[in-house]
Protein backbone atom coordinates (compact mmCIF):
# COMPACT_ATOMS: atom_id res chain seq x y z
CA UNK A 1 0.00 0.00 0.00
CA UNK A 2 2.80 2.68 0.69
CA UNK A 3 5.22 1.02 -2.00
CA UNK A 4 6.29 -1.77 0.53
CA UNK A 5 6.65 -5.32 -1.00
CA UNK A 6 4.47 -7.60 1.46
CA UNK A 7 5.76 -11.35 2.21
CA UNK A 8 3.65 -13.24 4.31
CA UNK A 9 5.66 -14.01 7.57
CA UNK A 10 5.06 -18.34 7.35
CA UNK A 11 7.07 -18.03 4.51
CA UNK A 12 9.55 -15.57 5.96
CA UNK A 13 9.82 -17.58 8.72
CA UNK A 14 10.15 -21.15 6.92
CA UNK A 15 13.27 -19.22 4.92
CA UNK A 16 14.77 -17.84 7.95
CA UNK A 17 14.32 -21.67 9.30
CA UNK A 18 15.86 -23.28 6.70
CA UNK A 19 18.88 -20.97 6.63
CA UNK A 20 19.22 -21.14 9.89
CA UNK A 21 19.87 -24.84 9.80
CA UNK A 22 23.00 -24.01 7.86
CA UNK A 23 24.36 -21.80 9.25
CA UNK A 24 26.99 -23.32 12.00
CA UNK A 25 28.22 -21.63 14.69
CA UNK A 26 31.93 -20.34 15.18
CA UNK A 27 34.70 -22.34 17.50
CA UNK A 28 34.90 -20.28 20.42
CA UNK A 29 32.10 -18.09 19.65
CA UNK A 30 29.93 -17.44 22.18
CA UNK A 31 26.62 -18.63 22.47
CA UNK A 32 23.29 -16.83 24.66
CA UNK A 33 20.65 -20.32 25.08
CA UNK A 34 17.65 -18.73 26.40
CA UNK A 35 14.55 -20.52 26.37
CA UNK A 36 11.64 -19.57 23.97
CA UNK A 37 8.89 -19.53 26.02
CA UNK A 38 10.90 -17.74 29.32
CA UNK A 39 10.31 -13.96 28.11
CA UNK A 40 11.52 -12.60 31.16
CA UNK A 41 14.98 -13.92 30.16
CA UNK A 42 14.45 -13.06 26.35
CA UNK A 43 13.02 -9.47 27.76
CA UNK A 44 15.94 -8.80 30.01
CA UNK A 45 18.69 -9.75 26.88
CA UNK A 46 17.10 -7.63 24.39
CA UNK A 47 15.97 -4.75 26.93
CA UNK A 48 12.24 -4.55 26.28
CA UNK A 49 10.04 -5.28 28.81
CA UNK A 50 8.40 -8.55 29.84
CA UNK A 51 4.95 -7.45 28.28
CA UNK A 52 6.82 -6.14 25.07
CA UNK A 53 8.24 -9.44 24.66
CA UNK A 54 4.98 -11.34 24.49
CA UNK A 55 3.36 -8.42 22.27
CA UNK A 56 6.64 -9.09 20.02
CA UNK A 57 6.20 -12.85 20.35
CA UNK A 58 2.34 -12.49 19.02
CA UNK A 59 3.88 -10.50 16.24
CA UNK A 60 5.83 -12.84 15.18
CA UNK A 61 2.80 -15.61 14.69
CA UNK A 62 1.12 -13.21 12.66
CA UNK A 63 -1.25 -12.12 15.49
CA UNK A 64 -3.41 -8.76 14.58
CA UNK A 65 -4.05 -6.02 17.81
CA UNK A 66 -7.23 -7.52 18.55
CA UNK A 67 -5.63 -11.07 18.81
CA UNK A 68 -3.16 -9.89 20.98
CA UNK A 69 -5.29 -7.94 23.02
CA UNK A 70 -7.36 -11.19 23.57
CA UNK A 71 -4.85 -13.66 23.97
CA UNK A 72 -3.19 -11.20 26.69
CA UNK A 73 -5.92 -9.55 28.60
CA UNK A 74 -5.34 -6.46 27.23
CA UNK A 75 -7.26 -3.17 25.70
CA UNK A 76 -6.86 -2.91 21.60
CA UNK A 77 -5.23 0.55 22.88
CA UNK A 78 -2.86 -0.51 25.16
CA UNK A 79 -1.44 -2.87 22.34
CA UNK A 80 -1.30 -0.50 19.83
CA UNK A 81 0.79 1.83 22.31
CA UNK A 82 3.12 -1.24 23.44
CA UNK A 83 3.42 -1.69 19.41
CA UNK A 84 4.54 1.67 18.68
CA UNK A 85 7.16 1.74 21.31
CA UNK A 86 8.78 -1.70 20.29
CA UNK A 87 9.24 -0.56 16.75
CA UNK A 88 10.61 2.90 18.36
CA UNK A 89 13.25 1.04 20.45
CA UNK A 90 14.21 -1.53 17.51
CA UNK A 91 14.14 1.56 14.83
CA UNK A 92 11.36 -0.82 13.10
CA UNK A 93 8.87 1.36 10.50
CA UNK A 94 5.91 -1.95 10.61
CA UNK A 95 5.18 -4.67 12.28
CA UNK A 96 6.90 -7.26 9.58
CA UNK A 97 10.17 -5.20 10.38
CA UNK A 98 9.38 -6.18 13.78
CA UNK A 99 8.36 -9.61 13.53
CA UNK A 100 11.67 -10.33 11.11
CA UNK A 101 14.21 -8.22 13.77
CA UNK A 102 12.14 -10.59 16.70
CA UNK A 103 13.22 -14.21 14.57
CA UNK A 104 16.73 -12.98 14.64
CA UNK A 105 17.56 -10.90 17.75
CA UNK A 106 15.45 -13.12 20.23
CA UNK A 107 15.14 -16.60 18.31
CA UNK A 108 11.17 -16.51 18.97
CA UNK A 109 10.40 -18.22 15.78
């Protein structure tokens, strides 16, 4: 819509996946094993709060702000706030920025 190519994130993700399976890790290089589902740890590494983390976590399964705002407890509002922020902190301009920069930096795919 503004002149952005859209990709829909399974596929992204499935890509990212598959590279990632290739990819081998350096001798001596070290390695951060935090588990996927503790996003207190994940929120603490990447310096977004716990809440952010699970709003970024939704993101990355595709979830709209309505979703979210279910699947957390949450107002529509208060999502779209906690959105905003998280793509101000990762310098993200939409939410596919943000889901893709999520897969990498906090291996929550």
């Amino acid at each position: 819509m503004l002149g952005e190519t859209f990709v829909p994130a399974n596929l992204l993700f499935a890509a990212f996946g598959a590279a990632s399976r290739y990819q081998q890790p350096k001798p001596g290089a070290p390695v951060a094993l935090i588990p996927v589902n503790d996003f207190a740890a994940v929120a603490t590494a990447n310096k977004l709060s716990r809440r952010k983390t699970q709003i970024v976590h939704c993101l990355t399964q595709g979830g709209s702000n309505k979703l979210i705002a279910r699947e957390l407890g949450l107002a529509e509002a208060t999502v779209k706030v906690h959105i905003k922020s998280i793509l101000r902190k990762i310098k993200a301009t939409n939410r596919t920025q943000a889901a893709m920069w999520a897969s990498e930096q906090m291996n929550l795919a």
